[in-house]
Protein backbone atom coordinates (compact mmCIF):
# COMPACT_ATOMS: atom_id res chain seq x y z
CA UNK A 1 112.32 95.66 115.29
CA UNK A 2 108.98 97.43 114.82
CA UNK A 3 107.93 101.02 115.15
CA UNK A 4 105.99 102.37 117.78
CA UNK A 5 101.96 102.32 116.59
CA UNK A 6 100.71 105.53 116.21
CA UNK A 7 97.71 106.96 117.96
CA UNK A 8 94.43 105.74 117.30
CA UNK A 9 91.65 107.40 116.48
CA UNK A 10 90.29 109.83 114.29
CA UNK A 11 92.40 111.06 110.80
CA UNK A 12 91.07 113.62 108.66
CA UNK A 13 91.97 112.98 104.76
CA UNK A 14 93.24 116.99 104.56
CA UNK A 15 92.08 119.29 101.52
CA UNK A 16 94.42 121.56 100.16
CA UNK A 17 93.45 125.34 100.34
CA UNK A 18 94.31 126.60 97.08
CA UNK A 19 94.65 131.15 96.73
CA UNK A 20 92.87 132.60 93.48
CA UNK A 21 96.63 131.57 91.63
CA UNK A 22 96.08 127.86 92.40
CA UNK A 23 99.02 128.30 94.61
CA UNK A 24 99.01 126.34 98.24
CA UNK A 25 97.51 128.69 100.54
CA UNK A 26 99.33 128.41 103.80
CA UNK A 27 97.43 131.41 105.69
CA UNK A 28 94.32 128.94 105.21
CA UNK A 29 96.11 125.78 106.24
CA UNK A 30 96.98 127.55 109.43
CA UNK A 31 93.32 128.36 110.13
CA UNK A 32 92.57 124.74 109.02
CA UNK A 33 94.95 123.37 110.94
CA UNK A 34 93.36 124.97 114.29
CA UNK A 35 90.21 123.77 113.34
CA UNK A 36 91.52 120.02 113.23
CA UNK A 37 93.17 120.52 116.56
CA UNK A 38 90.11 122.40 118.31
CA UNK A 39 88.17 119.50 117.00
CA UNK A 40 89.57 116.63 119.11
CA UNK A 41 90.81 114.61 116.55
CA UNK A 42 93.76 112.41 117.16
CA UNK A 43 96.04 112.58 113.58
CA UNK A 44 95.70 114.25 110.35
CA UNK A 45 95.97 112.44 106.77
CA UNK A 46 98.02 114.65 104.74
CA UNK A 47 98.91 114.81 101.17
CA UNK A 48 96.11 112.56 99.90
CA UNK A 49 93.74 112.01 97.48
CA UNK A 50 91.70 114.32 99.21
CA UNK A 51 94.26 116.64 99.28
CA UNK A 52 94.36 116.50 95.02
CA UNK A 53 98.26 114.81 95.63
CA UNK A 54 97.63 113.91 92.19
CA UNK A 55 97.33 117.33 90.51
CA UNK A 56 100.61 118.43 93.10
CA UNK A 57 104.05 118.54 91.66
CA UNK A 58 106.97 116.72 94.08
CA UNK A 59 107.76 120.29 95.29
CA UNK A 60 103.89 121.34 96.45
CA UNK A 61 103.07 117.85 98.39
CA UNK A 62 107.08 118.59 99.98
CA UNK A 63 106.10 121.79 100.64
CA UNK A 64 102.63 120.75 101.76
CA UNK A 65 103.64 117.99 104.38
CA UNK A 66 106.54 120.44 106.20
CA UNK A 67 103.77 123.57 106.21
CA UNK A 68 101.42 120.95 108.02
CA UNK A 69 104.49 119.63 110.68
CA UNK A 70 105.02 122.96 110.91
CA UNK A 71 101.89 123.81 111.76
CA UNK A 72 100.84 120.96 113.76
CA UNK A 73 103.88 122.08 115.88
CA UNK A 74 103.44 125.93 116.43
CA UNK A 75 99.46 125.61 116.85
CA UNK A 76 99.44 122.87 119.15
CA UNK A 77 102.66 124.50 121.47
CA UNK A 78 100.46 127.43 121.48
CA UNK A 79 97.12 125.58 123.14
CA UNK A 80 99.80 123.78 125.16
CA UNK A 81 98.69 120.47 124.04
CA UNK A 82 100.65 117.99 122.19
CA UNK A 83 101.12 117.98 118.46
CA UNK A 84 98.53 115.67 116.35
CA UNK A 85 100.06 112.60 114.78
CA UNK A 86 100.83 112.91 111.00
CA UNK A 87 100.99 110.84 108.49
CA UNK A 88 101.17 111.86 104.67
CA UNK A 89 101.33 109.92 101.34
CA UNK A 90 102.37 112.04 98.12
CA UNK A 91 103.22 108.59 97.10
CA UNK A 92 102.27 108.79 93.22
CA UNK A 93 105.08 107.82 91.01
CA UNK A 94 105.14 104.95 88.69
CA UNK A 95 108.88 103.96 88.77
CA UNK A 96 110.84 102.41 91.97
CA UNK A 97 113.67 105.38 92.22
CA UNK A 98 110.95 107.90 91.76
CA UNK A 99 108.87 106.48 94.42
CA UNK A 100 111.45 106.22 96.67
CA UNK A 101 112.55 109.67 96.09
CA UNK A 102 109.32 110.75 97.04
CA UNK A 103 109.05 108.77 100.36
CA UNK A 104 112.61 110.40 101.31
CA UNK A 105 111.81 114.05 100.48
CA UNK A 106 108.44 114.00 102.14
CA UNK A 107 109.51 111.53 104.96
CA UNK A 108 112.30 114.02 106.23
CA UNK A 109 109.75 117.05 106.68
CA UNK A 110 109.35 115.45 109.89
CA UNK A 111 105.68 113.12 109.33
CA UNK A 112 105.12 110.57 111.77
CA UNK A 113 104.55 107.98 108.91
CA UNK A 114 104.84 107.90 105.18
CA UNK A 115 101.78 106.53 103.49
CA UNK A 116 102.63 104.13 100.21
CA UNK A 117 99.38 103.57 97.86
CA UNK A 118 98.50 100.30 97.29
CA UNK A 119 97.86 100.66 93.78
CA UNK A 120 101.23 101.80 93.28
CA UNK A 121 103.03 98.13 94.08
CA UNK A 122 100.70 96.79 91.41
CA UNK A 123 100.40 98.61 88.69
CA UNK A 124 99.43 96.30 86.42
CA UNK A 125 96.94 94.05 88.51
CA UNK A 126 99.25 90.92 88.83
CA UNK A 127 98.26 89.73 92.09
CA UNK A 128 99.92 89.48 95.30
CA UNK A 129 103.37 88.02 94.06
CA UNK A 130 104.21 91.45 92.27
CA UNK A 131 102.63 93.33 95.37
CA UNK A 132 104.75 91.66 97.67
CA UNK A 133 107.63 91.98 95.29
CA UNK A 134 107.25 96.28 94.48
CA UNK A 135 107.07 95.94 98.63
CA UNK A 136 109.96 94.60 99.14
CA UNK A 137 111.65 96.66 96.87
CA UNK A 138 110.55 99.85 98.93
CA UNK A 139 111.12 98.28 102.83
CA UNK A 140 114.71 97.84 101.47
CA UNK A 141 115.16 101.21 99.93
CA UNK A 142 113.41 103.25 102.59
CA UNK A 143 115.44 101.36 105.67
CA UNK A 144 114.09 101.84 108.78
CA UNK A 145 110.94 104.49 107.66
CA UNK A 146 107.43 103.84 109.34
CA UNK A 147 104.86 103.39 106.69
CA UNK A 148 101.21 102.85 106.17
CA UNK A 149 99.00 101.77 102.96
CA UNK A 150 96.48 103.80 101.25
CA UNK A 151 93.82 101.56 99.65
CA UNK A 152 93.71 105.08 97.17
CA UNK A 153 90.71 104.27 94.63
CA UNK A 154 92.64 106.61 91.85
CA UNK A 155 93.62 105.34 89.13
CA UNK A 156 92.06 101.88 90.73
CA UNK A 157 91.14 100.46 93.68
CA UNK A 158 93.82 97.63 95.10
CA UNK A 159 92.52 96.30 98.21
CA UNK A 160 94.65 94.08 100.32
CA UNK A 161 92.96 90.75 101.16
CA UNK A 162 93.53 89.89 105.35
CA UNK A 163 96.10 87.46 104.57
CA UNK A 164 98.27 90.47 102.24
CA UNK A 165 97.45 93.15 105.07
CA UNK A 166 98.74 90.57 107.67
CA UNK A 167 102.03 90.12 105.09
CA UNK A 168 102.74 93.91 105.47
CA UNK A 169 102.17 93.80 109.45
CA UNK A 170 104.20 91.40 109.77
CA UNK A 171 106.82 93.60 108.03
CA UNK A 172 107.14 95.28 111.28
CA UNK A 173 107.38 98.43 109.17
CA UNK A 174 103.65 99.32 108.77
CA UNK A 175 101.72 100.85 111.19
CA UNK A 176 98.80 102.60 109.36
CA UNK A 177 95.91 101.20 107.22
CA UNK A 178 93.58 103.33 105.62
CA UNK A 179 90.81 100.57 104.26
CA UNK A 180 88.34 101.69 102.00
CA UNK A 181 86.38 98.42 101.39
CA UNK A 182 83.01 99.68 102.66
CA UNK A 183 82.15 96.10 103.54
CA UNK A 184 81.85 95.37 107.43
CA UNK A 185 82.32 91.39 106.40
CA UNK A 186 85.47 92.18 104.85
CA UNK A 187 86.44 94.95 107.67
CA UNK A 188 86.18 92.09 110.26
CA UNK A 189 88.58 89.55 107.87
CA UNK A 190 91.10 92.17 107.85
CA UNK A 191 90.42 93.57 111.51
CA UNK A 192 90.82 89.98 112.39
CA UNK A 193 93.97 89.31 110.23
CA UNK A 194 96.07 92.20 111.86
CA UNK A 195 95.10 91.27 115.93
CA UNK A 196 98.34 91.18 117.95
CA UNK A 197 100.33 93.47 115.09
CA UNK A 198 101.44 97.11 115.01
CA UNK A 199 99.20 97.96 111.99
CA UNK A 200 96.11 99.46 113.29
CA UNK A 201 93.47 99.60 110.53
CA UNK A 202 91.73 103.17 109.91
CA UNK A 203 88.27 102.73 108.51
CA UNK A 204 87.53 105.08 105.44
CA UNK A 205 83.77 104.57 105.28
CA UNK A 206 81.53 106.44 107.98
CA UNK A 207 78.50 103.79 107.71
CA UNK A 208 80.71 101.00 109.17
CA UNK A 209 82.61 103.06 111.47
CA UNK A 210 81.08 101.93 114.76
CA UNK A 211 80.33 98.60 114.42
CA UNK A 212 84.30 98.72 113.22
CA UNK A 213 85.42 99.90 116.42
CA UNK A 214 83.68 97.48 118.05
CA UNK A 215 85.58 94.59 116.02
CA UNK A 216 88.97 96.72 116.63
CA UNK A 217 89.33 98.90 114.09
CA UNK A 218 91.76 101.53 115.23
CA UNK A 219 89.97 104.37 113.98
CA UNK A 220 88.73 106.80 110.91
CA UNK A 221 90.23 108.36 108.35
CA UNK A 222 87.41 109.42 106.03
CA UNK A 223 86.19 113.02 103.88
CA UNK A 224 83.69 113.60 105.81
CA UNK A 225 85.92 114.31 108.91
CA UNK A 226 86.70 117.38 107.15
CA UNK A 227 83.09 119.01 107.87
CA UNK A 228 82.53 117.29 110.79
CA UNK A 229 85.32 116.50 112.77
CA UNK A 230 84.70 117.06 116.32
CA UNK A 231 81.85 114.96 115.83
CA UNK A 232 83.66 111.83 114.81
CA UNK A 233 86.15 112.70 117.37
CA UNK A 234 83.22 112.30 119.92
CA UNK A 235 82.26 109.16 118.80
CA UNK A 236 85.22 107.97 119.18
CA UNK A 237 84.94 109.58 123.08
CA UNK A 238 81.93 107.82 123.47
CA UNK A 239 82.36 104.53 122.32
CA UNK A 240 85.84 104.28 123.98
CA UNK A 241 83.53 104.94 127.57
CA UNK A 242 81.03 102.65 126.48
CA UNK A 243 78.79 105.41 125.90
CA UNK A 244 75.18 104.11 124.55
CA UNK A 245 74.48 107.38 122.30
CA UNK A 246 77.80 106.19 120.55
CA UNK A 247 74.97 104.85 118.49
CA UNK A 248 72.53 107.50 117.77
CA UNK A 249 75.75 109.83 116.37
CA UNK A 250 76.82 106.53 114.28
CA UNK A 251 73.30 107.29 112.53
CA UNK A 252 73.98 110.79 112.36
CA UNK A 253 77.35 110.76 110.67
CA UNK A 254 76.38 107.34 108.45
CA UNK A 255 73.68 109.30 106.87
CA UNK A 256 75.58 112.50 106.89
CA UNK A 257 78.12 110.41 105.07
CA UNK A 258 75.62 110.53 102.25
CA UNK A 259 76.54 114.18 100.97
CA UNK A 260 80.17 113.49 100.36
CA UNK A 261 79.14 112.47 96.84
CA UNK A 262 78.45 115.82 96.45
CA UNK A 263 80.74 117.78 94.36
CA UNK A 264 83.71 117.21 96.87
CA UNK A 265 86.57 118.87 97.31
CA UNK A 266 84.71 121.99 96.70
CA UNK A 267 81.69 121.25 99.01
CA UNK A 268 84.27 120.93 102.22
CA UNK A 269 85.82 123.88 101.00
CA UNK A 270 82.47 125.80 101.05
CA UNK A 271 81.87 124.16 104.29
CA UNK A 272 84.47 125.65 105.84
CA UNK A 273 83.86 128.81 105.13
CA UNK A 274 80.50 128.87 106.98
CA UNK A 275 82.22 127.59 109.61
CA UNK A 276 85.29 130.32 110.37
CA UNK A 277 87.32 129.12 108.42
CA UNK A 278 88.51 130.53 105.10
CA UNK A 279 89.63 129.83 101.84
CA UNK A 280 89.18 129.89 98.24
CA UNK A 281 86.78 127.29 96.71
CA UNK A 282 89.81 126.36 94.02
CA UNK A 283 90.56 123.10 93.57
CA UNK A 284 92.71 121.42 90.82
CA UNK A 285 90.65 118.58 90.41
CA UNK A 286 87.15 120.66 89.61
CA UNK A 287 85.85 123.88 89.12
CA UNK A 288 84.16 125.95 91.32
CA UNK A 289 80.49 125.73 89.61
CA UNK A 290 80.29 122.46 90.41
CA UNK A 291 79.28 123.62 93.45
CA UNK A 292 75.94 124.69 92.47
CA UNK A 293 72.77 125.82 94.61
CA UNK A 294 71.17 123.22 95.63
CA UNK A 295 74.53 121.71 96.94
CA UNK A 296 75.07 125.12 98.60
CA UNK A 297 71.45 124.00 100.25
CA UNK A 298 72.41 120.94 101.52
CA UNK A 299 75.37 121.93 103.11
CA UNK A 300 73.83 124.62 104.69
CA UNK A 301 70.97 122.29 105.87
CA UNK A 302 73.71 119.96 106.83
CA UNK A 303 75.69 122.48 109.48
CA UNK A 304 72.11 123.26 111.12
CA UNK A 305 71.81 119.65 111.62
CA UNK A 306 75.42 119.03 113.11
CA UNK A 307 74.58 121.68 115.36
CA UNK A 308 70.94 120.22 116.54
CA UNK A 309 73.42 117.02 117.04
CA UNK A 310 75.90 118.70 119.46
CA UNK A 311 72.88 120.70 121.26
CA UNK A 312 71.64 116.90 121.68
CA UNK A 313 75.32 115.49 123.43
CA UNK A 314 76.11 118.67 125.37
């Protein structure tokens, strides 16, 4: 028997606030983690690439995952609301036991789904046999845990054809997809491929986002949700009421999009400072100079323009 879907929607791929001593910075996670929930959005992506999972040892993406049920939990009892959904990978090991140990430890922090990478189950690029095989493997040693897949693009990019994503629906075990083909053909193979399954698909890339939707995509998990997120989560709004300027914010945020090439973690770090909420521009993955002027102008120029945009829908 299945698990119940999780909500659909809009899924921020979380950074990691990082003090001056590298160490995880759980003051600024709780001032992140209002910002997410003032935004609107529906679920939060924890413990990702985004969130440098890579560069955290077993006992940081643990410790990272329960600060952020934690969190989720106190914040949202607080605005009397209920909690955002969370789902977290961490998933990084190489070897089976490792892999599952990881699943267990950060499963049990209390995460609505754990998220396996799809890279992971092929390590060495056999093909869908030894996918299907690694997958197996885990269903059986993780029981009755709900999962999801990460198409992670570190240390390659495995992307699950519609016939392999419809293999792990049919699982009953998944319930997550975070796609990161950037192709809207390909989108509608796979959107196609999981109708009438628990596995809702979560669309990484912001230029195919609402033409997606419309094909049943279940919603966005993405880096730019991390500047932006209210603003996604109002697309969503509008094209779930069939709202026409669901459109002119698709051009907005597609274009926006653009500037996540730009020296990223760092540059959503710096972002939200200007926006109330602070941290340390210290990541593990680069150093703070990346970060250098004219990038500091464009994301300056690009929080005047998200506020012309919600001027525009208010």
């Amino acid at each position: 028997m299945g698990n119940k879907p999780i909500a659909r929607g809009i899924y921020p791929t979380m950074i990691t606030p990082f003090d001056s001593w590298h160490r995880i910075d759980e003051e600024a996670l709780r001032r992140m983690m209002q910002f997410y929930l003032e935004s609107g959005v529906q679920g939060v992506f924890a413990v990702c690439q985004s969130s440098e999972m890579f560069y955290l040892t077993l006992k940081e993406r643990v410790q990272l995952a329960r600060a952020v049920v934690r969190l989720n939990e106190e914040l949202s009892a607080g605005m009397g609301r209920a909690p955002l959904c969370v789902v977290a990978s961490g998933h990084i090991s190489e070897a089976l036991e490792d892999q599952l140990e990881e699943a267990k430890q950060i499963y049990d922090t209390g995460i609505d789904a754990f998220v396996l990478v799809s890279n992971r189950m092929d390590l060495d690029r056999q093909g869908d046999d030894a996918f299907k095989r690694h997958t197996e493997a885990l269903l059986a040693g993780t029981q009755d845990m709900p999962l999801g897949i990460y198409e992670c693009p570190y240390p390659y990019k495995r992307l699950l054809s519609p016939a392999l994503a419809r293999w792990c629906a049919d699982t009953g075990r998944f319930l997550f997809l975070k796609d990161t083909c950037c192709s809207l053909p390909a989108l509608k193979e796979k959107i196609a491929a999981l109708k009438g399954t628990d596995m809702g698909l979560f669309n990484a890339n912001a230029q195919t986002l609402l033409p997606s939707l419309e094909l049943g995509a279940a919603g966005f998990s993405g880096v730019m949700a991390n500047f932006h997120p209210d603003l996604y989560a109002r697309l969503y709004q509008l094209f779930c009421q069939g709202d026409a300027r669901a459109q002119a914010l698709q051009d907005f945020i597609g274009f926006a999009a653009l500037s996540e090439k730009s020296a990223y973690p760092v540059t959503a770090k710096y972002h939200m400072n200007l926006v109330g909420v602070p941290m340390e521009l210290v990541t593990r993955t680069r150093p703070a100079s990346d970060l250098d002027e004219q990038a500091k102008i464009e994301t300056r120029a690009l929080i005047t323009l998200e506020n012309q945009v919600r001027r525009l829908l208010a």
